[in-house]
C-alpha atoms as a PDB file:
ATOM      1  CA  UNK A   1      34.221 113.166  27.265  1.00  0.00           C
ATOM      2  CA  UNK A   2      35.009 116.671  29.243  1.00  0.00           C
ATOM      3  CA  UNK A   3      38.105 118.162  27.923  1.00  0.00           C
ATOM      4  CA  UNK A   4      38.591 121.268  29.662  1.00  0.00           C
ATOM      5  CA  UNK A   5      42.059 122.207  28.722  1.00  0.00           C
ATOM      6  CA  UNK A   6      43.028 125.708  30.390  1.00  0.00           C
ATOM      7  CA  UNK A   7      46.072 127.169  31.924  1.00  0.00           C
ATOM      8  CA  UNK A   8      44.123 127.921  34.975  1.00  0.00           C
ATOM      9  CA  UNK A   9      42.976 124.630  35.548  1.00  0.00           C
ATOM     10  CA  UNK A  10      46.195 122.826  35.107  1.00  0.00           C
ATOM     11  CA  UNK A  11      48.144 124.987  37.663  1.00  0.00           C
ATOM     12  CA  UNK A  12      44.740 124.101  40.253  1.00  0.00           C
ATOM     13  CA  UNK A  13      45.057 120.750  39.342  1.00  0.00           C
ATOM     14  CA  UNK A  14      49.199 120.229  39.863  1.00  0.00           C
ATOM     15  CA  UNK A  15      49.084 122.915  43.126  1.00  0.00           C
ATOM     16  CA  UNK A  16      45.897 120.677  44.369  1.00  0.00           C
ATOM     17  CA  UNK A  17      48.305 117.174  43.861  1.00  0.00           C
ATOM     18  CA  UNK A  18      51.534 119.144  45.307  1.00  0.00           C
ATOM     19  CA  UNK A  19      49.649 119.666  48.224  1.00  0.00           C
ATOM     20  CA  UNK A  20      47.816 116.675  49.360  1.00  0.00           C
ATOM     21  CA  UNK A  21      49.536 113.772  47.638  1.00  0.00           C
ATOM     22  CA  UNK A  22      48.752 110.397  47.575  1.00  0.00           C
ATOM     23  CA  UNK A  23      50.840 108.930  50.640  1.00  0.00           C
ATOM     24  CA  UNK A  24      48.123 106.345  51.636  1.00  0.00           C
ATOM     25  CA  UNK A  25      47.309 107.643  55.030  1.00  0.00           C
ATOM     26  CA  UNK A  26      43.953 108.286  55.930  1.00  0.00           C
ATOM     27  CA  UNK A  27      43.802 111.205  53.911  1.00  0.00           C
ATOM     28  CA  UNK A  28      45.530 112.528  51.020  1.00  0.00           C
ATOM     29  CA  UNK A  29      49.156 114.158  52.380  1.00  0.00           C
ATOM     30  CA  UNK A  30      48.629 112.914  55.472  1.00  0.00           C
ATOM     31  CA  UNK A  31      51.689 111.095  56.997  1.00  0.00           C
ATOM     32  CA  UNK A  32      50.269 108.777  59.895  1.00  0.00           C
ATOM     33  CA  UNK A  33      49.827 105.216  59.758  1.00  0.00           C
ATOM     34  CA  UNK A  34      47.973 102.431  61.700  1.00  0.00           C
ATOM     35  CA  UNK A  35      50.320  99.692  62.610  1.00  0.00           C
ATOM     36  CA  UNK A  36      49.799  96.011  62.777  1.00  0.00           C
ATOM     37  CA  UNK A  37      49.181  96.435  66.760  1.00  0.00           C
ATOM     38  CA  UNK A  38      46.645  99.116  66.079  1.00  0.00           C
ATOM     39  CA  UNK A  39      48.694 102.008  67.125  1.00  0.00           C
ATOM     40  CA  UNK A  40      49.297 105.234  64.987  1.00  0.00           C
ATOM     41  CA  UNK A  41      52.549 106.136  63.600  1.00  0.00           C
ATOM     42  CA  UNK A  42      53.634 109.719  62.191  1.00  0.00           C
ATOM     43  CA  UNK A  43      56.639 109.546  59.603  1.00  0.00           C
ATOM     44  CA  UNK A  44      58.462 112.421  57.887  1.00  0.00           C
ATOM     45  CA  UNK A  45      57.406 112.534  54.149  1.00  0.00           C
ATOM     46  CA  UNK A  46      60.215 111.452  51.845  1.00  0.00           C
ATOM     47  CA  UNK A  47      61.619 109.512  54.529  1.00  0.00           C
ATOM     48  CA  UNK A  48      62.848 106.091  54.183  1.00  0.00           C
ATOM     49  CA  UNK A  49      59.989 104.843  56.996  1.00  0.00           C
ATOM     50  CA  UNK A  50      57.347 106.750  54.796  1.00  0.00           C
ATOM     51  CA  UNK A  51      58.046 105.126  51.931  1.00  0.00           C
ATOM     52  CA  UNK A  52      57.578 101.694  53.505  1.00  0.00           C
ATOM     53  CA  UNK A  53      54.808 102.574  55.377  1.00  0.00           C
ATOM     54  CA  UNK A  54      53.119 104.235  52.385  1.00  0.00           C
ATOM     55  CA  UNK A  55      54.377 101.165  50.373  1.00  0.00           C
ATOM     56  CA  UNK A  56      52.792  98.220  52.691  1.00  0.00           C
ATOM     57  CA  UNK A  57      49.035 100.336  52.346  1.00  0.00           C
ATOM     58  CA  UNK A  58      49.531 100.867  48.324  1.00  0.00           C
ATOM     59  CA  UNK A  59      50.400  97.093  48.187  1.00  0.00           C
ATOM     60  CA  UNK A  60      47.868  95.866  50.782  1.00  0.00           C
ATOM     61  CA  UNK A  61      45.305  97.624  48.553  1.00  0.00           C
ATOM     62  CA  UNK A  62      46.139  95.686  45.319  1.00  0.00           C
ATOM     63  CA  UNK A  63      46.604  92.283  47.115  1.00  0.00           C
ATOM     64  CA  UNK A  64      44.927  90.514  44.297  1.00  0.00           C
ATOM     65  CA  UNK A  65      47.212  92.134  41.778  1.00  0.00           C
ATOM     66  CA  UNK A  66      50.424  90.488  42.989  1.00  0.00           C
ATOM     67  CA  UNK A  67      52.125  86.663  42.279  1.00  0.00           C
ATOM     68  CA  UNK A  68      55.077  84.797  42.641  1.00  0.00           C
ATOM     69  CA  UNK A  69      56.957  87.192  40.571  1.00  0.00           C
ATOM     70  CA  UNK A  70      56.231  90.261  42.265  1.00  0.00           C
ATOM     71  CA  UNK A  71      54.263  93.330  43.684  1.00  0.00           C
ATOM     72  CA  UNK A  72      51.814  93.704  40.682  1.00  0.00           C
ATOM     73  CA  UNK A  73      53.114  90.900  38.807  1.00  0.00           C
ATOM     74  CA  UNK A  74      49.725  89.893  37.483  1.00  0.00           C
ATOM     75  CA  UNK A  75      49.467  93.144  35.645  1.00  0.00           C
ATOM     76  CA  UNK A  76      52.878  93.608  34.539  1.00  0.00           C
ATOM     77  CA  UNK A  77      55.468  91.574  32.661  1.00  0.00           C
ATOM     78  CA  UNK A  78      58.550  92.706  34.721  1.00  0.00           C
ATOM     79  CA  UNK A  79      60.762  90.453  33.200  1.00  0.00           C
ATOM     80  CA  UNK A  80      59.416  90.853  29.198  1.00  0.00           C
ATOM     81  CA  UNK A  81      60.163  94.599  29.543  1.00  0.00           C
ATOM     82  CA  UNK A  82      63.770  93.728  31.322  1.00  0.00           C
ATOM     83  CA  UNK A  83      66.291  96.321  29.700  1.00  0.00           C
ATOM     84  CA  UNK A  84      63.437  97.935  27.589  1.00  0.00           C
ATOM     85  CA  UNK A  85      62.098 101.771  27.712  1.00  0.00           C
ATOM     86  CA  UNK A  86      58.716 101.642  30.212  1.00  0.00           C
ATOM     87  CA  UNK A  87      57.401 104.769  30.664  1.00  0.00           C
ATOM     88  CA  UNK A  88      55.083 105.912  33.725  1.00  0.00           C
ATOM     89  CA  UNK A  89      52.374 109.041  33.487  1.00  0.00           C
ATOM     90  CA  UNK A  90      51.730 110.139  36.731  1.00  0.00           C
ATOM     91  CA  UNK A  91      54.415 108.463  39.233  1.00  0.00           C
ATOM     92  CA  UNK A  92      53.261 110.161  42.897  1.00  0.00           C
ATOM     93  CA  UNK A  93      55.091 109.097  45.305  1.00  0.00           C
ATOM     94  CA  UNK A  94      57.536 106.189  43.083  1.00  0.00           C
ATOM     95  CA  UNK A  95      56.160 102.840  44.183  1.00  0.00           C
ATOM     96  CA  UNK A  96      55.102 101.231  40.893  1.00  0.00           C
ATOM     97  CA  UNK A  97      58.229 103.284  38.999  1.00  0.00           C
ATOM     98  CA  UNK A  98      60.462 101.987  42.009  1.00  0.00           C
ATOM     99  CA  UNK A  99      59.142  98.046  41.418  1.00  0.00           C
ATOM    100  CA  UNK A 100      59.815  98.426  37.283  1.00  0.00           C
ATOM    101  CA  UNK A 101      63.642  99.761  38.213  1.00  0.00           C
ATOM    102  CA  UNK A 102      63.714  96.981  40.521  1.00  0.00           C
ATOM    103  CA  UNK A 103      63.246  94.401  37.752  1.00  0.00           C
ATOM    104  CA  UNK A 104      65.573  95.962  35.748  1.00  0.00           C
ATOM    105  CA  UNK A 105      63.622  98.014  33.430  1.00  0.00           C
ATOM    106  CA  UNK A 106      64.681 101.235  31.513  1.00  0.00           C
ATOM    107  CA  UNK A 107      61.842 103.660  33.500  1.00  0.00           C
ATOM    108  CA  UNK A 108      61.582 106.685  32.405  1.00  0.00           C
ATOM    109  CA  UNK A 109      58.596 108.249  35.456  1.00  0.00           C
ATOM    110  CA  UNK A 110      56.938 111.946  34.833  1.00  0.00           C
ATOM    111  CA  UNK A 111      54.194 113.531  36.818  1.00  0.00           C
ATOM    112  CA  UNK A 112      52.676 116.863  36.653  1.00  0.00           C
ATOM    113  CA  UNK A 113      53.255 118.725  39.822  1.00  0.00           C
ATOM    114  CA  UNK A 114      57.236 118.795  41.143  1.00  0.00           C
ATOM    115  CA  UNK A 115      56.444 117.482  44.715  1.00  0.00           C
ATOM    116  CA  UNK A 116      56.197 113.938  43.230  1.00  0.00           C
ATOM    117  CA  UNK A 117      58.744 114.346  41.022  1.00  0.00           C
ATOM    118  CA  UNK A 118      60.871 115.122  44.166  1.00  0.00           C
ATOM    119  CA  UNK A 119      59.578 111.949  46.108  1.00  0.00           C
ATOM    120  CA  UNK A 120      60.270 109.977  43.659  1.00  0.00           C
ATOM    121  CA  UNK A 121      63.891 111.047  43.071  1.00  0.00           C
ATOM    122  CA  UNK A 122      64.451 110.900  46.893  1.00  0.00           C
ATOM    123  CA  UNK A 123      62.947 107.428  46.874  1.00  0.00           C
ATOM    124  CA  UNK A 124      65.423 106.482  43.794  1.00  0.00           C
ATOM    125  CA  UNK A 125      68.306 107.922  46.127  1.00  0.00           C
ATOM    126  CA  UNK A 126      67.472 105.995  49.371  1.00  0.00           C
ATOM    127  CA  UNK A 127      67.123 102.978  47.482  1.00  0.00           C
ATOM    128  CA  UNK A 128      69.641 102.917  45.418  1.00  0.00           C
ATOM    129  CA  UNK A 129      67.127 102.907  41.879  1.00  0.00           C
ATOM    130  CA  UNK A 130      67.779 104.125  38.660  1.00  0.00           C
ATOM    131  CA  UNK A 131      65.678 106.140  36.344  1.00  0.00           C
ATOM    132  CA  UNK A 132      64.565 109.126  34.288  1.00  0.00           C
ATOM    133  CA  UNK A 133      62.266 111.040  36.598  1.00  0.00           C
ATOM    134  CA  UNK A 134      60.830 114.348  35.085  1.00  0.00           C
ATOM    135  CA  UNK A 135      58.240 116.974  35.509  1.00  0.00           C
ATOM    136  CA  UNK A 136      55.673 116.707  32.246  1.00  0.00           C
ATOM    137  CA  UNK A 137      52.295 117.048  31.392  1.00  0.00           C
ATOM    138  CA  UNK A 138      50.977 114.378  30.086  1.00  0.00           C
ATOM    139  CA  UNK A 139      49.429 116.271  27.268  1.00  0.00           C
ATOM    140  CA  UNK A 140      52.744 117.377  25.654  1.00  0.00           C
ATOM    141  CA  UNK A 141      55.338 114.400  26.278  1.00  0.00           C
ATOM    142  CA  UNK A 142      58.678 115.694  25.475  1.00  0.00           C
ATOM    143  CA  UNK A 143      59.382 112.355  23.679  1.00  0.00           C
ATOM    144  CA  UNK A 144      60.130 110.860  20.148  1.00  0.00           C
ATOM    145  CA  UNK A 145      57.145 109.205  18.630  1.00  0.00           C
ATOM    146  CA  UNK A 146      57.946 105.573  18.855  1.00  0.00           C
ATOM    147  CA  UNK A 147      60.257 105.937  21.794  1.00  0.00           C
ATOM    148  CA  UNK A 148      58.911 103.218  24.694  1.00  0.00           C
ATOM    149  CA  UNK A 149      58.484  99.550  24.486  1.00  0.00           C
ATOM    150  CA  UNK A 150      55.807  99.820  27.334  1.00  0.00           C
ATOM    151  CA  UNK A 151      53.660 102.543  28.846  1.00  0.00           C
ATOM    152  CA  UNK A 152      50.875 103.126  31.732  1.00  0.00           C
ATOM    153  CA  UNK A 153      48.894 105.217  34.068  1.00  0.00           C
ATOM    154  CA  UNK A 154      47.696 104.566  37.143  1.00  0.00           C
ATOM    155  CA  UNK A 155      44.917 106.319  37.954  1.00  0.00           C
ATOM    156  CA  UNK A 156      46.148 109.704  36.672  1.00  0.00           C
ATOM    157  CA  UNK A 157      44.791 110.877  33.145  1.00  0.00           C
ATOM    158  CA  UNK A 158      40.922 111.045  34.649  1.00  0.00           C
ATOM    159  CA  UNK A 159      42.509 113.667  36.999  1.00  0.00           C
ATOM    160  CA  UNK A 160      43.924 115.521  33.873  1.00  0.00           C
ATOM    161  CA  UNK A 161      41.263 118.240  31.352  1.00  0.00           C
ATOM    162  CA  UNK A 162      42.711 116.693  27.793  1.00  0.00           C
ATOM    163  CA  UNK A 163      42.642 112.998  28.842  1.00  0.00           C
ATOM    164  CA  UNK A 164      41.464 112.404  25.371  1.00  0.00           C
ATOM    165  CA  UNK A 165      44.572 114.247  24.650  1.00  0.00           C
ATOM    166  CA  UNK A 166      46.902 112.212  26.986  1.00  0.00           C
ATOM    167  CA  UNK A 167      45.719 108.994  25.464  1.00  0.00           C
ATOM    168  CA  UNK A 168      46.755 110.128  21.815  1.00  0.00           C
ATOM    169  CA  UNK A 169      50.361 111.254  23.748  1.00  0.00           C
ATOM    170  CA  UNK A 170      50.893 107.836  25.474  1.00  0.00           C
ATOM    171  CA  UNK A 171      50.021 106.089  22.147  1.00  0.00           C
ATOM    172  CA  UNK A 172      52.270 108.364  20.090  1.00  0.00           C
ATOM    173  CA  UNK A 173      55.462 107.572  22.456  1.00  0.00           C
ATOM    174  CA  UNK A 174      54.998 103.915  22.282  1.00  0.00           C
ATOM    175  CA  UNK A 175      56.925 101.424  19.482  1.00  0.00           C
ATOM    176  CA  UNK A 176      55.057  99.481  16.726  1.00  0.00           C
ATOM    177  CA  UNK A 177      53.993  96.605  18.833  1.00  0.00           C
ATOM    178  CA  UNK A 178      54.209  98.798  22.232  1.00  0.00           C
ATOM    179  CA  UNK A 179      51.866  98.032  24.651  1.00  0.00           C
ATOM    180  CA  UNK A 180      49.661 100.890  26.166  1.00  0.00           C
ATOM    181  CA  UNK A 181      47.848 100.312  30.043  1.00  0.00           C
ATOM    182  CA  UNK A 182      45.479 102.439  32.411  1.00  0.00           C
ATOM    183  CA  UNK A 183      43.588 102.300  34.907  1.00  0.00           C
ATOM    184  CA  UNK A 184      40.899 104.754  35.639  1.00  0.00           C
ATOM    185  CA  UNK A 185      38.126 104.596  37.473  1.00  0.00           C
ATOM    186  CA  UNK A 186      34.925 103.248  36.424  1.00  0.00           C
ATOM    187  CA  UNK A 187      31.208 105.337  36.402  1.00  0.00           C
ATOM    188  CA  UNK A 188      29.575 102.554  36.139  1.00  0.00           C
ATOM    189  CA  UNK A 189      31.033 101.242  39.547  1.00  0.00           C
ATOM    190  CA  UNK A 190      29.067 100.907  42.982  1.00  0.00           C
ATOM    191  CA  UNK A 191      30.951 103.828  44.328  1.00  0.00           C
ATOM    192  CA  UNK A 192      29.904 106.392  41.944  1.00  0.00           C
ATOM    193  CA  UNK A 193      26.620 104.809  40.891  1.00  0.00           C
ATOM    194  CA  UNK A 194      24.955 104.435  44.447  1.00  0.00           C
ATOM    195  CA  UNK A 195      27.599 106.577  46.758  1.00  0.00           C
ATOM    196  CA  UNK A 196      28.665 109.876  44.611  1.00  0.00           C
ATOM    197  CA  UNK A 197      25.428 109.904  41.968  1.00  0.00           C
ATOM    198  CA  UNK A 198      22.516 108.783  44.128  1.00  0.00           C
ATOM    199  CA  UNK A 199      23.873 109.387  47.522  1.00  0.00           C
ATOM    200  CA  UNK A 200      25.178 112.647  47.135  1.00  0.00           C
ATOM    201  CA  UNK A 201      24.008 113.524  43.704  1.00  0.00           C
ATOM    202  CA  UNK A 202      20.217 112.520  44.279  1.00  0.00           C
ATOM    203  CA  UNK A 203      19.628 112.333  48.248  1.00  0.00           C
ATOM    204  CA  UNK A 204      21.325 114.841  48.916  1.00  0.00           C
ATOM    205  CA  UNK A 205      20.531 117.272  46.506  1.00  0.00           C
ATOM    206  CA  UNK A 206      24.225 118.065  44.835  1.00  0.00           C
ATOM    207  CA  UNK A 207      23.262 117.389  41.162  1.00  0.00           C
ATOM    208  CA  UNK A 208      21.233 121.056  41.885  1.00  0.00           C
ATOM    209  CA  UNK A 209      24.879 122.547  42.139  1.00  0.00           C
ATOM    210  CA  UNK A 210      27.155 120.105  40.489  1.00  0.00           C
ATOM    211  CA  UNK A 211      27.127 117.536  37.072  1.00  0.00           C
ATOM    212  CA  UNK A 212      28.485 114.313  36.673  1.00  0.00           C
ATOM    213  CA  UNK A 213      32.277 116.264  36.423  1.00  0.00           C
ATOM    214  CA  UNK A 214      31.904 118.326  39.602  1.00  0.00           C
ATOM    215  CA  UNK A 215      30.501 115.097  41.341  1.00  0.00           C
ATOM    216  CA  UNK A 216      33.294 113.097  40.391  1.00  0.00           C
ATOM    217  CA  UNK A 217      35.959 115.905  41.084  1.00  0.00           C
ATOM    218  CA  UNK A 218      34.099 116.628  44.674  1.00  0.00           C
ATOM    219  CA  UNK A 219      33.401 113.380  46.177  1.00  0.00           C
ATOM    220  CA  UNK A 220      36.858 111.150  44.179  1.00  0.00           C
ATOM    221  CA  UNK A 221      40.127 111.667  45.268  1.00  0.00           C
ATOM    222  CA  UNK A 222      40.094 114.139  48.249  1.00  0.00           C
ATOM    223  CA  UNK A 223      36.946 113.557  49.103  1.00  0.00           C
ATOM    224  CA  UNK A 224      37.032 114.301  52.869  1.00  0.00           C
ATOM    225  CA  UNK A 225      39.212 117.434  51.989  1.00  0.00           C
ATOM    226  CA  UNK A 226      36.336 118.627  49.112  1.00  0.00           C
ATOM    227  CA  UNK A 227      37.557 117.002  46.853  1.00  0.00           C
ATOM    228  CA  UNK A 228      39.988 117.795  44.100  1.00  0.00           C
ATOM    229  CA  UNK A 229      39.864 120.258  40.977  1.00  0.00           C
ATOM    230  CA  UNK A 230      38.879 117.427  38.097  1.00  0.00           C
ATOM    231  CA  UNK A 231      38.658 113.931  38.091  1.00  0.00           C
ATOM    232  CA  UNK A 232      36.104 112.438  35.313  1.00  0.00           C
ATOM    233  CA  UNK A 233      35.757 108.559  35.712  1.00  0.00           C
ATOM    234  CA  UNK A 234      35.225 107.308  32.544  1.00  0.00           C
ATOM    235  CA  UNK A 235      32.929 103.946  31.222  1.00  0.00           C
ATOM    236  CA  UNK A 236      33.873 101.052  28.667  1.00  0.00           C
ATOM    237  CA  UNK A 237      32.209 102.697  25.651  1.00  0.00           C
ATOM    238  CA  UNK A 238      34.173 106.072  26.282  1.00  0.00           C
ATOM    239  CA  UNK A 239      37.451 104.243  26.724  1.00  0.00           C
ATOM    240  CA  UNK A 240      36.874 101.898  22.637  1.00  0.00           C
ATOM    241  CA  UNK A 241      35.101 105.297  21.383  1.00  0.00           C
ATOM    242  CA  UNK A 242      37.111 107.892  22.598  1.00  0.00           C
ATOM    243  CA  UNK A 243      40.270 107.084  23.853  1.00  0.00           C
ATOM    244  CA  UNK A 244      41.360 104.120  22.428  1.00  0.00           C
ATOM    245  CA  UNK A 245      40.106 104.059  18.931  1.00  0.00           C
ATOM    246  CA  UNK A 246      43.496 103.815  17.206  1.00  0.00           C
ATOM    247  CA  UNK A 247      44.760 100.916  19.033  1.00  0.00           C
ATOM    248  CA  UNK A 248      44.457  96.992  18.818  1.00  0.00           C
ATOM    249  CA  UNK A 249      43.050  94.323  21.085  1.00  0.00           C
ATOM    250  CA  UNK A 250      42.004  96.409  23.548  1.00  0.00           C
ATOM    251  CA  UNK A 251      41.224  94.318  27.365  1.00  0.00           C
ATOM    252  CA  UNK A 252      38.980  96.379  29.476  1.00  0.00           C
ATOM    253  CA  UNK A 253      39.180  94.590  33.094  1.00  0.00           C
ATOM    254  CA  UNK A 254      36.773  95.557  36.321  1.00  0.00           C
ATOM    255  CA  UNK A 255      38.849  95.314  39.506  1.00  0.00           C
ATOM    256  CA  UNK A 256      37.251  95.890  42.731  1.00  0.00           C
ATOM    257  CA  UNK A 257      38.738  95.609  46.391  1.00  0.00           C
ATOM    258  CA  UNK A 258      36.374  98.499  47.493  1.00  0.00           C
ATOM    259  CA  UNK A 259      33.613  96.541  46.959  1.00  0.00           C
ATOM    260  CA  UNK A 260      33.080  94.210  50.156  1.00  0.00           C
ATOM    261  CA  UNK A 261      33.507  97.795  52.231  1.00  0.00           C
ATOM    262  CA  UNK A 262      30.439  99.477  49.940  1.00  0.00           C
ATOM    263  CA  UNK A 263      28.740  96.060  51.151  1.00  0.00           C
ATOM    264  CA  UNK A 264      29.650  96.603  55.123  1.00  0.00           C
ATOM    265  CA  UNK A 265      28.537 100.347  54.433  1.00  0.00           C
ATOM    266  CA  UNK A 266      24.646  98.608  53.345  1.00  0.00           C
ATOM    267  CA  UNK A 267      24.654  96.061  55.002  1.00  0.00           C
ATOM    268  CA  UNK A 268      27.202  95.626  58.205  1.00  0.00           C
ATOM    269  CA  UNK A 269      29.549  92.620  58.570  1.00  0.00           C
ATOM    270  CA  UNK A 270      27.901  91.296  54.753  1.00  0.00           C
ATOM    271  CA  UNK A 271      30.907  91.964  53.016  1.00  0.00           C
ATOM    272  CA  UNK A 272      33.225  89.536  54.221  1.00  0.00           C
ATOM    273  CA  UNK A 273      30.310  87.042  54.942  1.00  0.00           C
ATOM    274  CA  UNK A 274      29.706  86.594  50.810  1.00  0.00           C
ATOM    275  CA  UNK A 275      31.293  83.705  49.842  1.00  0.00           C
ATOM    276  CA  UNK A 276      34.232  84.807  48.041  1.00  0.00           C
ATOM    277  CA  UNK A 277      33.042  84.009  44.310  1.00  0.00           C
ATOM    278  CA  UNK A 278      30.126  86.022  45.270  1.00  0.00           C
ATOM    279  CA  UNK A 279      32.233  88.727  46.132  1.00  0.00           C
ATOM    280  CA  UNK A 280      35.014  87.976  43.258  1.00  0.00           C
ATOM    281  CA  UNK A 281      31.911  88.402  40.948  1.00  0.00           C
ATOM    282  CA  UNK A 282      30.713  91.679  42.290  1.00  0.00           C
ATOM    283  CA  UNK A 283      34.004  93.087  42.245  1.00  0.00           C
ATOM    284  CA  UNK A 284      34.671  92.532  38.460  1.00  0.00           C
ATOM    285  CA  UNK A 285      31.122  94.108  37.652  1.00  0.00           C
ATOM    286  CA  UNK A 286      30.849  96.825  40.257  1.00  0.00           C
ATOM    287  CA  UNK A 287      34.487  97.946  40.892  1.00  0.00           C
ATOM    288  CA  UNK A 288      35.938 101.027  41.008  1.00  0.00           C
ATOM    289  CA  UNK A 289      38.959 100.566  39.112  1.00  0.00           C
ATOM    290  CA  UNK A 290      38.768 100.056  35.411  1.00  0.00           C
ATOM    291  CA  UNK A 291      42.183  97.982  34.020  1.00  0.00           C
ATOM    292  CA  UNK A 292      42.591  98.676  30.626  1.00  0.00           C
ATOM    293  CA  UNK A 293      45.414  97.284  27.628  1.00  0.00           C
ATOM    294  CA  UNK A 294      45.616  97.704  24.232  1.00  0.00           C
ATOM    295  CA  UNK A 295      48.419  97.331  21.278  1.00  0.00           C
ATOM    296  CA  UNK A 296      49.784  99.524  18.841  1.00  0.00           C
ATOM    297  CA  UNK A 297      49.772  97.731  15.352  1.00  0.00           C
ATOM    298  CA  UNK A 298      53.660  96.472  14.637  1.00  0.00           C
END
């Protein structure tokens, strides 16, 4: 595992986020959208109209993730963790922390660099949500060991040096019993494997400048924009080795709705011609999202 944990790099990493956040445009900070009629339109950030445009992409995304109960309701047991202490690493812009205070949990949302942390308070406001939104590193939480009955990350602690680090933190905060979830993304995924190592890495001659950290960090998040100052996707034996050691019945789940475009970028219009257990099968081996729970011991 890289754990890099400098001053220097932290204040790279939280200006780099402050400055091209994830709003789900085309690229990161961007602010237009592509409408149902195919038309583009340009929102102010932090605006109400942002935050449903921004909303509809995230959501559209992670179709497969949501049921009867709810956006993301086949990930997370909204109504279990009704009244109890949920904590969030790495909020952005407020849409999952904005769906838990919908259901009625106790959120408590932190994120790194004070842009989100100003998003998602301004979402809270137009809305009318409630929470505890707070600027943290996820390496230090500012929190009682034992404090939360629930607590994720969504695709944050990969872009962090001590993720090792912020693992051990998240665990520390949660109850006896607590339940700990992430999602980072996967190495072994069709999107690093052929696009960032072979493609970029190999054909085009990167690994002569760059190893498997700087080719994650240069062609992840950002990658249109050179990329971003660390992101380290991590594999299934890193997250039971070195991660997760301490914790109970951990799940490690592949989840993959970028797979059928990595198909249409080999082979155009093959994608969507699979037949959808083909493609349901791919996407659980080659995804690029890895969804992973565990248990602290009661």
């Amino acid at each position: 595992m890289h754990e890099n944990n400098t001053s220097d790099k932290k204040k790279a990493i939280r200006d780099w986020w402050a400055g091209a956040p994830m709003t789900y445009a085309e690229d990161h900070g961007h602010v237009e959208y592509r409408l149902d009629d195919g038309t583009m339109e340009r929102v102010e950030i932090g605006s109400r109209r942002f935050y449903e445009l921004a909303d509809a992409v995230f959501h559209r995304w992670n179709e497969p993730l949501h049921d009867a109960t709810g956006k993301f309701g086949r990930i997370f047991d909204f109504e279990k963790y009704r009244g109890k202490r949920v904590l969030e690493v790495g909020c952005g812009m407020g849409c999952m922390a904005g769906h838990w205070a919908a259901h009625g949990a106790d959120i408590t949302a932190i994120d790194l660099n004070p842009v989100a942390i100003e998003k998602t308070t301004r979402r809270f406001g137009i809305f009318g949500l409630k929470g505890d939104i707070r600027e943290v590193d996820a390496e230090t939480l500012p929190f009682a060991d034992g404090t939360f009955d629930f607590a994720y990350s969504w695709g944050v602690i990969h872009h962090t040096p001590g993720i090792q680090q912020a693992a051990r933190e998240m665990y520390r905060v949660l109850k006896p019993g607590g339940r700990l979830a992430l999602m980072l993304y996967n190495r072994n995924s069709v999107l690093y494997k052929y696009f960032i190592s072979y493609q970029e890495g190999f054909v085009n001659l990167e690994r002569e400048f760059l190893d498997e950290l700087g080719l994650g960090s240069r062609y992840g998040d950002g990658g249109r924009q050179e990329g971003n100052p660390h992101t380290w996707p991590v594999t299934h034996e890193e997250v039971l080795r070195d991660l997760l050691p301490m914790c109970e019945n951990v799940s490690i789940k592949v989840f993959g709705t970028d797979v059928p475009e990595a198909l249409n970028t080999w082979f155009p219009r093959l994608g969507q011609r699979l037949p959808l257990s083909w493609r349901k099968a791919l996407a659980r081996r080659w995804g690029w999202s890895l969804w992973i729970t565990a248990d602290k011991a009661a």
